[in-house]
PDB file of N, CA and C in Angstrom:
ATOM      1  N   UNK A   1     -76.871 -25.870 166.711  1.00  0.00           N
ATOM      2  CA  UNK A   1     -76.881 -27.158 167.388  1.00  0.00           C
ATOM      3  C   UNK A   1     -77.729 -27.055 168.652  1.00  0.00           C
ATOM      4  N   UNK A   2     -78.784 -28.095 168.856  1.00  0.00           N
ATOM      5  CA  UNK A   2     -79.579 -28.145 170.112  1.00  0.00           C
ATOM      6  C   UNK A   2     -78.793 -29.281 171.296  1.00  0.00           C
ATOM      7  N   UNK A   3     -79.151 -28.753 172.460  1.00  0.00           N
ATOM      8  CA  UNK A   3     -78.133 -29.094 173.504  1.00  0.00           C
ATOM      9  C   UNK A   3     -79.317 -30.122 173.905  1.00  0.00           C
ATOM     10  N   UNK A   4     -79.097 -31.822 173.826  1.00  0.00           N
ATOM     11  CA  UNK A   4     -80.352 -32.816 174.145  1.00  0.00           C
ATOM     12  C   UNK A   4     -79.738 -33.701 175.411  1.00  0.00           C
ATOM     13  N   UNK A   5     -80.719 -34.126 176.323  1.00  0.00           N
ATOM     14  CA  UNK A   5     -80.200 -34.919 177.469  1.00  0.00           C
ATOM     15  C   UNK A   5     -81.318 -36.048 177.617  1.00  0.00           C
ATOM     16  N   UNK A   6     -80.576 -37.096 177.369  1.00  0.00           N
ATOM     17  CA  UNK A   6     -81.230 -38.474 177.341  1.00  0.00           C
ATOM     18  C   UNK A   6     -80.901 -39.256 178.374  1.00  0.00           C
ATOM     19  N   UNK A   7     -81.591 -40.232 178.977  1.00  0.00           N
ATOM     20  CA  UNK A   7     -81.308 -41.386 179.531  1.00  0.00           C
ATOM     21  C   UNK A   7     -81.375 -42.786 178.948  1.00  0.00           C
ATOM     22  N   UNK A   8     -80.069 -43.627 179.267  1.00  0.00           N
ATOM     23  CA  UNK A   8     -80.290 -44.751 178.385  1.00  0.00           C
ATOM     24  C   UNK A   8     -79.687 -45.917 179.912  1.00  0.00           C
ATOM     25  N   UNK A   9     -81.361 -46.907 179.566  1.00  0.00           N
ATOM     26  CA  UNK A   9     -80.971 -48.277 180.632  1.00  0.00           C
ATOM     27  C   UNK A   9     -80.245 -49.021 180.064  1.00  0.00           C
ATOM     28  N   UNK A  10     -79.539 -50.122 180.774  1.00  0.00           N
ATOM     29  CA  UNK A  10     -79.023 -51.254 180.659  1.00  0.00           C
ATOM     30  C   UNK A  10     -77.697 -50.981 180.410  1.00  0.00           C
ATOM     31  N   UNK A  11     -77.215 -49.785 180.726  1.00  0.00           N
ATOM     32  CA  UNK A  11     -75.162 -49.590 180.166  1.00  0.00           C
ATOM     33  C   UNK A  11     -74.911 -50.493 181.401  1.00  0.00           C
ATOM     34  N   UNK A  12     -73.910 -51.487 181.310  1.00  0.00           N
ATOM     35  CA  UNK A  12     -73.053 -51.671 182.441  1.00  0.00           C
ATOM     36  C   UNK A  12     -71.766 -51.399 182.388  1.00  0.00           C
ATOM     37  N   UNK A  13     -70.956 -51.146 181.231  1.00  0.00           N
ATOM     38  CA  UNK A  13     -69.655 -51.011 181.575  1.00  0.00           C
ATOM     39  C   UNK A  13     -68.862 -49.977 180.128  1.00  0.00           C
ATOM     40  N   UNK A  14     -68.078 -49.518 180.574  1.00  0.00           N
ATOM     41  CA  UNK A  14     -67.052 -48.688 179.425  1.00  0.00           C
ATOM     42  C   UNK A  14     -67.238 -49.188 178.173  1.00  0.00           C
ATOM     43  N   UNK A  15     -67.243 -50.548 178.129  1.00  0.00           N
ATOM     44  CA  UNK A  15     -67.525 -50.997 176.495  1.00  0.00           C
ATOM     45  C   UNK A  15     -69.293 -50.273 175.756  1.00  0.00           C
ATOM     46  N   UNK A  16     -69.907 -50.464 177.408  1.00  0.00           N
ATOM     47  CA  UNK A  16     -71.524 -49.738 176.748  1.00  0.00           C
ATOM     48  C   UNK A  16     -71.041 -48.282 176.177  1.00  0.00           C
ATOM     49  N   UNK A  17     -70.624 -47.742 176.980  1.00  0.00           N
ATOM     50  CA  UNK A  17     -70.329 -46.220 177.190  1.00  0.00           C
ATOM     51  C   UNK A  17     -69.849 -45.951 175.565  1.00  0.00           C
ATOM     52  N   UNK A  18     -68.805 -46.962 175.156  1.00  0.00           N
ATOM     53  CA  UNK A  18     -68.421 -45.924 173.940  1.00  0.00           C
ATOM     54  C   UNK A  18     -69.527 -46.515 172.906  1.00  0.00           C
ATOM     55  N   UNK A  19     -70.454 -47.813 173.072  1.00  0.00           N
ATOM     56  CA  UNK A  19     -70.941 -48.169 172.130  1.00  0.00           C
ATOM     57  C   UNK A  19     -72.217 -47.380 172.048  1.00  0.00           C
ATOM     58  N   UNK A  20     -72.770 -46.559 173.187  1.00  0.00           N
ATOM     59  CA  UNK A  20     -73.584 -45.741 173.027  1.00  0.00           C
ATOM     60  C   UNK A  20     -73.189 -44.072 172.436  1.00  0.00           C
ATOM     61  N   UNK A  21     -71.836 -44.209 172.508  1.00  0.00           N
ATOM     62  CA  UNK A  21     -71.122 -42.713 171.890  1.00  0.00           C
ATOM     63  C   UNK A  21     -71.100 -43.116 170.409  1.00  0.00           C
ATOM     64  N   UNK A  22     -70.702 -44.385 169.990  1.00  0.00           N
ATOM     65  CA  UNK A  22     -70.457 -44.546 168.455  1.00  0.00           C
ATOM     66  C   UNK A  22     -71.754 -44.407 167.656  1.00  0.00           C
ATOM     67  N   UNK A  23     -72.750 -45.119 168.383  1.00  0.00           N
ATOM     68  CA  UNK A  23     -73.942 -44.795 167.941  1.00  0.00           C
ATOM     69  C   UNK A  23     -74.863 -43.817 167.845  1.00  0.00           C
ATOM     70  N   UNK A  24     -74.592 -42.490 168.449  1.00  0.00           N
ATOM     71  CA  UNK A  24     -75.078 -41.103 168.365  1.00  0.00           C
ATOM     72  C   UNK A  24     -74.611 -40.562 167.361  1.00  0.00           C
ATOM     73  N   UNK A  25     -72.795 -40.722 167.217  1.00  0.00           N
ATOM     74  CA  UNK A  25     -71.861 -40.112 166.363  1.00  0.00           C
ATOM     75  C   UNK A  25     -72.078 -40.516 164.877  1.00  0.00           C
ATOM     76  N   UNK A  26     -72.514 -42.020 164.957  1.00  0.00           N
ATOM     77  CA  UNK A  26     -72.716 -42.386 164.073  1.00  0.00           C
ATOM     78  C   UNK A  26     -73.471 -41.876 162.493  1.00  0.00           C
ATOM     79  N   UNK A  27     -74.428 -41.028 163.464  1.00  0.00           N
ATOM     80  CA  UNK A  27     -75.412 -40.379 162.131  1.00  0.00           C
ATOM     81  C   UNK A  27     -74.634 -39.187 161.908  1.00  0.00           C
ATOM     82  N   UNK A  28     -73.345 -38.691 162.308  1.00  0.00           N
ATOM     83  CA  UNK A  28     -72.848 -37.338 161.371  1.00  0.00           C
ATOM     84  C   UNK A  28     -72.887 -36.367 162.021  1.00  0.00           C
ATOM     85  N   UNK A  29     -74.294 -36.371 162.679  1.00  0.00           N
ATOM     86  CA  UNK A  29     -75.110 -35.066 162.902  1.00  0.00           C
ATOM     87  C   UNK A  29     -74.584 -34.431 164.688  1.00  0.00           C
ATOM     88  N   UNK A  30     -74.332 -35.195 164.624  1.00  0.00           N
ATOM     89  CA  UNK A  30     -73.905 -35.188 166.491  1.00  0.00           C
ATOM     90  C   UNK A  30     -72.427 -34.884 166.764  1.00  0.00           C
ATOM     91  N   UNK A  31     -72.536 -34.326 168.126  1.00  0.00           N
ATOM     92  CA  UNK A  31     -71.097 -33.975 168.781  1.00  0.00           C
ATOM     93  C   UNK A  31     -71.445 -33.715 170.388  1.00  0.00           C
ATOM     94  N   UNK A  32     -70.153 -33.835 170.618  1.00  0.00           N
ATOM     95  CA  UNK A  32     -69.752 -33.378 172.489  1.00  0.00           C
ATOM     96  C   UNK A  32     -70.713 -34.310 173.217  1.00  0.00           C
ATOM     97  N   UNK A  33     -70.165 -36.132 172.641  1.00  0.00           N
ATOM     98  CA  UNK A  33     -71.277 -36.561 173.136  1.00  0.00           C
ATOM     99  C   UNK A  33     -70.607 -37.382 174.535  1.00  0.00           C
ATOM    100  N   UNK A  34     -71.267 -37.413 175.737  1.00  0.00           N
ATOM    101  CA  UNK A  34     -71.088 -37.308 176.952  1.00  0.00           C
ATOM    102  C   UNK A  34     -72.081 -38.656 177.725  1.00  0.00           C
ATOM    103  N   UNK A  35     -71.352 -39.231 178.238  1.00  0.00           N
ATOM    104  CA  UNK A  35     -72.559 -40.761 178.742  1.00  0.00           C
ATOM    105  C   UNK A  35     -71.874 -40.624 180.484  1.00  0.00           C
ATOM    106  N   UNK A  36     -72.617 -40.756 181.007  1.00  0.00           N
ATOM    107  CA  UNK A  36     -72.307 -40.961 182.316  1.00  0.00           C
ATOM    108  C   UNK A  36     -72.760 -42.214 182.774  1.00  0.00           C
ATOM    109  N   UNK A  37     -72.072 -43.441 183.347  1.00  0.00           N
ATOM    110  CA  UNK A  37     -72.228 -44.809 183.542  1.00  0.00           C
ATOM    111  C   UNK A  37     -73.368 -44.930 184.532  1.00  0.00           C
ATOM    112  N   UNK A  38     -72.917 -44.328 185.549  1.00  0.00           N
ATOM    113  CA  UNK A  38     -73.352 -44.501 186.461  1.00  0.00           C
ATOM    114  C   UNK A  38     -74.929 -44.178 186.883  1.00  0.00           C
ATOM    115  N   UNK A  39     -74.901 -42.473 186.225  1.00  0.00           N
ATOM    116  CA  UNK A  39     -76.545 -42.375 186.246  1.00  0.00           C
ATOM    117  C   UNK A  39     -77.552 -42.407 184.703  1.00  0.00           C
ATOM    118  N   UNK A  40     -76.813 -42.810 183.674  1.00  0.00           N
ATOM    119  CA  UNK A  40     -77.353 -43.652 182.339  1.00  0.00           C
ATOM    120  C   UNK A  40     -77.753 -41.873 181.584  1.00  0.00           C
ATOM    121  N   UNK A  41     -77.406 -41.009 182.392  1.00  0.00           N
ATOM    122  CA  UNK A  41     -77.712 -39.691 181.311  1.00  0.00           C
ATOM    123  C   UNK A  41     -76.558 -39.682 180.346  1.00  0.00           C
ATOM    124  N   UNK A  42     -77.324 -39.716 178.995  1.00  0.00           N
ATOM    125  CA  UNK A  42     -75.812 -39.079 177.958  1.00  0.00           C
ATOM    126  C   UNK A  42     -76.641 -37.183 177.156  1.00  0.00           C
ATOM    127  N   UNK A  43     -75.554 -36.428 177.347  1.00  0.00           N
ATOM    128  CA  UNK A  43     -75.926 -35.380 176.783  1.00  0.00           C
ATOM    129  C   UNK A  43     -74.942 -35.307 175.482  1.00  0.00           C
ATOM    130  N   UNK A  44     -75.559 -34.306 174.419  1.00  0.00           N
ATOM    131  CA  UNK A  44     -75.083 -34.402 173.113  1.00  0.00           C
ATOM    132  C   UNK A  44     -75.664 -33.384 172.635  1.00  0.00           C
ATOM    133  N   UNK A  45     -74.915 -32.372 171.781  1.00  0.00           N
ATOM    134  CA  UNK A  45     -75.770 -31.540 170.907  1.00  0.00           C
ATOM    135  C   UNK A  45     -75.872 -32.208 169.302  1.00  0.00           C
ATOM    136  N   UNK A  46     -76.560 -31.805 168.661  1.00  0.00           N
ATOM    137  CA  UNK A  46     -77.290 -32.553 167.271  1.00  0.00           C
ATOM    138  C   UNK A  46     -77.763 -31.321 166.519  1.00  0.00           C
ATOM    139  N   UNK A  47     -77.283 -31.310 164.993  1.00  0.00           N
ATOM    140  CA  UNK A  47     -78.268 -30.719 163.936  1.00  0.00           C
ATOM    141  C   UNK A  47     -79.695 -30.808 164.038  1.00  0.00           C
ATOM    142  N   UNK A  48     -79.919 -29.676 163.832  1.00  0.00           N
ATOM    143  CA  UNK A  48     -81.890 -29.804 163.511  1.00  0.00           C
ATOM    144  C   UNK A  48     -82.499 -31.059 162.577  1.00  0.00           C
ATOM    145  N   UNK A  49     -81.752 -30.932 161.732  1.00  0.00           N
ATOM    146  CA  UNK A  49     -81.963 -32.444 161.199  1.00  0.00           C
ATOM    147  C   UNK A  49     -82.123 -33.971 161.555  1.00  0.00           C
ATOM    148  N   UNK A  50     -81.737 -33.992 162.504  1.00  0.00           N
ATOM    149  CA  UNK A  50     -81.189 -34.967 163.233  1.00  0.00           C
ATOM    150  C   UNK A  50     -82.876 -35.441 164.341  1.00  0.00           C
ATOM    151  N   UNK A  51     -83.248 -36.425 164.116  1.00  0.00           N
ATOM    152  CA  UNK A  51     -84.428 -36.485 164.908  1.00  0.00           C
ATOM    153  C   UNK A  51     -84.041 -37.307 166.279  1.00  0.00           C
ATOM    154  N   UNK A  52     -84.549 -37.260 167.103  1.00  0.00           N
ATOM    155  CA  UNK A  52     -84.511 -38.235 168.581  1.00  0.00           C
ATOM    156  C   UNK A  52     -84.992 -39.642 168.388  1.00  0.00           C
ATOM    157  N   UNK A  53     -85.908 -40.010 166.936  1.00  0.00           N
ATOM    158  CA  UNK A  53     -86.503 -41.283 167.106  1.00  0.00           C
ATOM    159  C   UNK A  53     -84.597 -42.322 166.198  1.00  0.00           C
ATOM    160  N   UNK A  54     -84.272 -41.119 165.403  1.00  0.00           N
ATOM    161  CA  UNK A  54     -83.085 -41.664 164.927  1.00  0.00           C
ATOM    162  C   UNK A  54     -81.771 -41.969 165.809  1.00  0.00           C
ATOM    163  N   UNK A  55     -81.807 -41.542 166.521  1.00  0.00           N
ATOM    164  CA  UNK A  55     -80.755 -41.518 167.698  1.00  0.00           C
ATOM    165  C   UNK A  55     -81.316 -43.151 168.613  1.00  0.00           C
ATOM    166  N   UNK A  56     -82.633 -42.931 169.031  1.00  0.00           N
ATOM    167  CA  UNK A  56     -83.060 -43.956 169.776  1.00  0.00           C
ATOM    168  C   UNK A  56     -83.119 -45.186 169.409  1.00  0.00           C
ATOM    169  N   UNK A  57     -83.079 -45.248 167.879  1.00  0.00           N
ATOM    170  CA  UNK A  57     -83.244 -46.245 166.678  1.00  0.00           C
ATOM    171  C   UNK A  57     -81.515 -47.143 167.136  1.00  0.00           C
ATOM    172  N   UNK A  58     -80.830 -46.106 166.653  1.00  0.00           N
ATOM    173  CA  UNK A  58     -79.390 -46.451 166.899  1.00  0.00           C
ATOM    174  C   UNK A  58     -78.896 -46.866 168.140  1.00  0.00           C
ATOM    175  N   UNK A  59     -79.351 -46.246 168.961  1.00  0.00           N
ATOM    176  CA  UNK A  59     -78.768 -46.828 170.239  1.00  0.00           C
ATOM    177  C   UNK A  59     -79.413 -47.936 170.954  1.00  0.00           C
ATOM    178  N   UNK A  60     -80.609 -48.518 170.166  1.00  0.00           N
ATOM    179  CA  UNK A  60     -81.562 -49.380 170.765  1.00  0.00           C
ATOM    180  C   UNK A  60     -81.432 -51.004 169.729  1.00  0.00           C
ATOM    181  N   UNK A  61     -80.336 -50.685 168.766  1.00  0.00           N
ATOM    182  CA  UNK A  61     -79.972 -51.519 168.163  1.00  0.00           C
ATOM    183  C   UNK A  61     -78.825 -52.241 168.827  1.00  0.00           C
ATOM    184  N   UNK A  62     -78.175 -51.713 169.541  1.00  0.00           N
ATOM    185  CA  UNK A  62     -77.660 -52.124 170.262  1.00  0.00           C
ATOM    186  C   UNK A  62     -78.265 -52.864 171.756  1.00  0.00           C
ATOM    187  N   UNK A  63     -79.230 -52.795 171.826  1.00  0.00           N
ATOM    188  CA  UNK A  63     -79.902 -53.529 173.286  1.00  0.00           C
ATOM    189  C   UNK A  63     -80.358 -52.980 174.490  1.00  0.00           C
ATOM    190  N   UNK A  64     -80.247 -51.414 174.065  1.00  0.00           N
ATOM    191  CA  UNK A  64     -79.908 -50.657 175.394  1.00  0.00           C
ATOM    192  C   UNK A  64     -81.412 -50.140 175.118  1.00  0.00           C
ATOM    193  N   UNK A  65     -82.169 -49.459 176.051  1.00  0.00           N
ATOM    194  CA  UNK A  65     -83.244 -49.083 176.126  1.00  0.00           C
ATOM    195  C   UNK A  65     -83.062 -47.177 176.343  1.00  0.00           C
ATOM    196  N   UNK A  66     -83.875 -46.562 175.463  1.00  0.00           N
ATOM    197  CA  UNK A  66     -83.542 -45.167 175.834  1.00  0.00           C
ATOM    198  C   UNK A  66     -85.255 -43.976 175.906  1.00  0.00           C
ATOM    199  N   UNK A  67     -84.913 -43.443 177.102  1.00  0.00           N
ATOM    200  CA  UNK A  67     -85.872 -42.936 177.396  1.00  0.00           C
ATOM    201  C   UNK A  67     -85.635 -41.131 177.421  1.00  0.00           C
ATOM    202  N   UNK A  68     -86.962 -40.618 176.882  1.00  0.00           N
ATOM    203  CA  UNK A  68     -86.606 -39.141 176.536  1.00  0.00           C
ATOM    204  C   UNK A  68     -87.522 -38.257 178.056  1.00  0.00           C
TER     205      UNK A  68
END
């Protein structure tokens, strides 16, 4: 598992927070996933399989903007 640290704009509140956790978790591939509100970093480790454009896909379906 690779240890990845992202930033994602536009969270404002606990409801973002888990909807950006469901959506990492979502693909399987992910764990120990970690969002901090306040400064928009979420860290997560992920299978090799697992690409960053797929993660960004998911969490950007949601509205949120994510930057690597």
């Amino acid at each position: 598992m690779e240890k990845i640290e992202i930033k994602v704009l536009g969270m404002t509140c606990e409801h973002c927070v888990k909807r950006v956790e469901k959506a990492i978790l979502s693909t399987g591939k992910a764990r120990n996933v970690k969002v901090d509100l306040t400064t928009g970093k979420v860290t997560f480790e992920k299978d090799e399989s697992l690409s960053l454009e797929e993660i960004k896909n998911n969490i950007e379906m949601f509205g949120y903007k994510v930057e690597f």
